[in-house]
C-alpha atoms as a PDB file:
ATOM      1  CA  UNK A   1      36.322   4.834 -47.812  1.00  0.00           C
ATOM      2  CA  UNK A   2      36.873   8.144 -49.070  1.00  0.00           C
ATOM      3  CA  UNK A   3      39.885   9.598 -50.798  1.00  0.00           C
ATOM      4  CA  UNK A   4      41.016  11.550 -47.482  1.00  0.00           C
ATOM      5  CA  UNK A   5      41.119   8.260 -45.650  1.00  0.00           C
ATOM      6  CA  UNK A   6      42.816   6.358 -48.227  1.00  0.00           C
ATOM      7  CA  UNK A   7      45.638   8.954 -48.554  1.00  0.00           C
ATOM      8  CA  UNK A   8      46.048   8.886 -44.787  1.00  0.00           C
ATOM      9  CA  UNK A   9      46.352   4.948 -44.719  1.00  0.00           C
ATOM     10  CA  UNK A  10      48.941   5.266 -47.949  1.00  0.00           C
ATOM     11  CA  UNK A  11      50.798   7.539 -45.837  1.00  0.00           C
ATOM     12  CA  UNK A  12      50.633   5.503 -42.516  1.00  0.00           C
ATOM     13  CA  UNK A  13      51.958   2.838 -44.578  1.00  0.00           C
ATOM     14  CA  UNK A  14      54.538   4.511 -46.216  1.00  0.00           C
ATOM     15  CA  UNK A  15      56.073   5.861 -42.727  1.00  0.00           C
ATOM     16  CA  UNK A  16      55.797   1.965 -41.063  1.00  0.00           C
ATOM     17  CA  UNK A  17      57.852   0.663 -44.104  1.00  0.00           C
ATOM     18  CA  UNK A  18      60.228   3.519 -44.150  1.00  0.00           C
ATOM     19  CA  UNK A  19      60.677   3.075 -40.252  1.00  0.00           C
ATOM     20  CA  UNK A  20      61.317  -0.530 -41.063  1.00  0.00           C
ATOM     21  CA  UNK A  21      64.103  -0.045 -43.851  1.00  0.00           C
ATOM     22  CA  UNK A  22      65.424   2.716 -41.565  1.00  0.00           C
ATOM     23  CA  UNK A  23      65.987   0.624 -38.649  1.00  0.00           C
ATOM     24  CA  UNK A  24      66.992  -2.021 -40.626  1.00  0.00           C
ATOM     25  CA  UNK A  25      69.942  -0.099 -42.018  1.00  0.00           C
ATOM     26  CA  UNK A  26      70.819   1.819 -38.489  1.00  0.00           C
ATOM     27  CA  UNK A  27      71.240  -1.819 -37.029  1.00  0.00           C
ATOM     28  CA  UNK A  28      73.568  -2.997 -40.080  1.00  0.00           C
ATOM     29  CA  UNK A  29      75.486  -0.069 -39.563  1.00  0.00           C
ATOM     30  CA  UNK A  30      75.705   0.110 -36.250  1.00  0.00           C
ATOM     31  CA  UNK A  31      76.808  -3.979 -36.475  1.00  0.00           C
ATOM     32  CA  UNK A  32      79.476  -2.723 -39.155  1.00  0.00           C
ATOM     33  CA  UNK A  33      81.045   0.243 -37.047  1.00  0.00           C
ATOM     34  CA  UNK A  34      81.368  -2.384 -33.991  1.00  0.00           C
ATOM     35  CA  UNK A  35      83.216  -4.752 -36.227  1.00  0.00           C
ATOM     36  CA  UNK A  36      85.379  -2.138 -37.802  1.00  0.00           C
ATOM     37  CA  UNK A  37      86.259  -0.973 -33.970  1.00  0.00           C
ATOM     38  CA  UNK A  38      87.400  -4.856 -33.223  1.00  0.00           C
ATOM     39  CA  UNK A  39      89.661  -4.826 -36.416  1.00  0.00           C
ATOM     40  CA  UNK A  40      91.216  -1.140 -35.207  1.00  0.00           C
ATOM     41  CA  UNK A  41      91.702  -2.480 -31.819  1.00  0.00           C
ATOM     42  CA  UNK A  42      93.269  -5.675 -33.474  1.00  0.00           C
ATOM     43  CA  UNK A  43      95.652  -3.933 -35.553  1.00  0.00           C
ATOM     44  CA  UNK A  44      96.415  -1.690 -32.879  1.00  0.00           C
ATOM     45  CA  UNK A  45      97.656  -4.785 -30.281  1.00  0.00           C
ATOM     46  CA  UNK A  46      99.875  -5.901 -32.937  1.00  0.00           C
ATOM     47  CA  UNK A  47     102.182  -2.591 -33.460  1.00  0.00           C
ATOM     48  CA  UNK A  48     104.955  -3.204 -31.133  1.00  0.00           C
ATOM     49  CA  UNK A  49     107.183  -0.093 -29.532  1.00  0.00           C
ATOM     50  CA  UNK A  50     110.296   0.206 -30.657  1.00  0.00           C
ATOM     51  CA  UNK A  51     112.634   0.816 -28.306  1.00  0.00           C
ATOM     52  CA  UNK A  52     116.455   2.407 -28.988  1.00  0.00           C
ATOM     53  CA  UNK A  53     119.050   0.320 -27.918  1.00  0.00           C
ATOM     54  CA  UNK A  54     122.750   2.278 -26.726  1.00  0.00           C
ATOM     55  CA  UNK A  55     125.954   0.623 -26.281  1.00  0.00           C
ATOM     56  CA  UNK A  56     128.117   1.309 -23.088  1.00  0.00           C
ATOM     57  CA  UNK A  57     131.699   1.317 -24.138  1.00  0.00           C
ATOM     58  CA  UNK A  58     132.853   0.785 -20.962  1.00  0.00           C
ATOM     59  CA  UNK A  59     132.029  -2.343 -19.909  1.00  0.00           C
ATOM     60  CA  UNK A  60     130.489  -3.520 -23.417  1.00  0.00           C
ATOM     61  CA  UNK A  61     127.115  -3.583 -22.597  1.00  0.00           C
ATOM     62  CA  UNK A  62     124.012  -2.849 -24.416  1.00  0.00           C
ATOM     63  CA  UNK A  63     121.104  -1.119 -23.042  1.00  0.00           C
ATOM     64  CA  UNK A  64     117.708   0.944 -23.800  1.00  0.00           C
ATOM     65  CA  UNK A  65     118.543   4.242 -24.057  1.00  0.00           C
ATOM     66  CA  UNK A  66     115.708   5.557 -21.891  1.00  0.00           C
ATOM     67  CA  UNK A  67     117.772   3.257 -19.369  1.00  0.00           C
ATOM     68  CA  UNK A  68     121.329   4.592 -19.866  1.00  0.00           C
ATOM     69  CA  UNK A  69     123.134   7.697 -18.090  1.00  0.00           C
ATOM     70  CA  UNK A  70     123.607  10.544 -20.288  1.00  0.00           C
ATOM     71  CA  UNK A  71     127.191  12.257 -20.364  1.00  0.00           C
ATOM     72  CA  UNK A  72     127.930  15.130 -23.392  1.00  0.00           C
ATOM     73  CA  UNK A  73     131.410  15.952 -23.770  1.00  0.00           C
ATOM     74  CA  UNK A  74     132.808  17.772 -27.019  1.00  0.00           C
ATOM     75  CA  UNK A  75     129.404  17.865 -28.257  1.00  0.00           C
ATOM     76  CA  UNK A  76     129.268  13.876 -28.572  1.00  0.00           C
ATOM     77  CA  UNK A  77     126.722  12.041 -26.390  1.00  0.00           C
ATOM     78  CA  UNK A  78     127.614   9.213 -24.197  1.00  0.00           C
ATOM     79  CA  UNK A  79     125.862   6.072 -23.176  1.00  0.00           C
ATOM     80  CA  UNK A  80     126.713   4.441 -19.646  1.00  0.00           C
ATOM     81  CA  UNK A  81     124.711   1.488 -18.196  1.00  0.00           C
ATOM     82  CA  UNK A  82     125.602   2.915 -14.642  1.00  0.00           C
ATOM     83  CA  UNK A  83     127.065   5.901 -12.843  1.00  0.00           C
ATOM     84  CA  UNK A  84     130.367   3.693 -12.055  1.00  0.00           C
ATOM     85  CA  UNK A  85     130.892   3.275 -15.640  1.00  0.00           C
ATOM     86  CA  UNK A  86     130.204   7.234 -16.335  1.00  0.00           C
ATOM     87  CA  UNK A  87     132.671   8.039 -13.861  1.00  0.00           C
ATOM     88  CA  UNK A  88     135.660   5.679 -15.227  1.00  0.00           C
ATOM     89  CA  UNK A  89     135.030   7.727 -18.605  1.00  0.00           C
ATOM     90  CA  UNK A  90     135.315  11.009 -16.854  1.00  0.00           C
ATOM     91  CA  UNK A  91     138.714   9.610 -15.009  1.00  0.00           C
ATOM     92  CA  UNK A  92     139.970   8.487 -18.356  1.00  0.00           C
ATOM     93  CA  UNK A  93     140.166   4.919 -17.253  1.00  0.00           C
ATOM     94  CA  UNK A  94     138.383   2.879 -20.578  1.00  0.00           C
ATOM     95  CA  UNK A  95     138.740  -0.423 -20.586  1.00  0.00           C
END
C-alpha cells in the first residue's frame, strides 16, 4: 500500500466517523427542539385569558365587559347588561 492510498483510506475514515458524530448530534438535537416545542405548547395551554368583568348599576348585575352596552355621558363610561337597563339610565329611573 502506498502512501497515496493510505492517506485516501485515513481520509475515507475520517469523513465516515465525522458523518457518524454528525448525525448523531443532528438527531439529539432535533429530539431536544421537539421536546422543548411540547414544554412551549404546555406552558402555553395553561395561561388562561383574563377577562374584565363590569358591573351594571341598574339591576346589580355583573358582566364581561366585551358583553355589556356601552353608554358615555359626562365623560364617565357606563356598563349595562342590556339595552332596557341603558335606557332606564337615560330616563333617570335607577333603581
Amino acid at each position: 500500500m502506498s502512501i497515496i492510498e493510505g492517506v485516501l483510506n485515513f481520509i475515507l475514515i475520517y469523513f465516515i466517523v465525522s458523518g457518524i458524530f454528525n448525525y448523531i448530534a443532528y438527531s439529539r438535537a432535533k429530539k431536544a427542539a421537539q421536546q422543548a416545542e411540547q414544554e412551549h405548547a404546555a406552558v402555553n395551554l395553561a395561561v388562561k385569558e383574563e377577562i374584565e368583568l363590569v358591573h351594571d348599576h341598574i339591576c346589580g348585575s355583573t358582566l364581561p365587559k366585551s358583553e355589556a352596552y356601552i353608554l358615555a355621558k359626562d365623560g364617565i363610561r357606563h356598563y349595562f347588561c342590556s339595552w332596557a337597563c341603558r335606557e332606564k339610565f337615560i330616563a333617570g329611573q335607577q333603581m
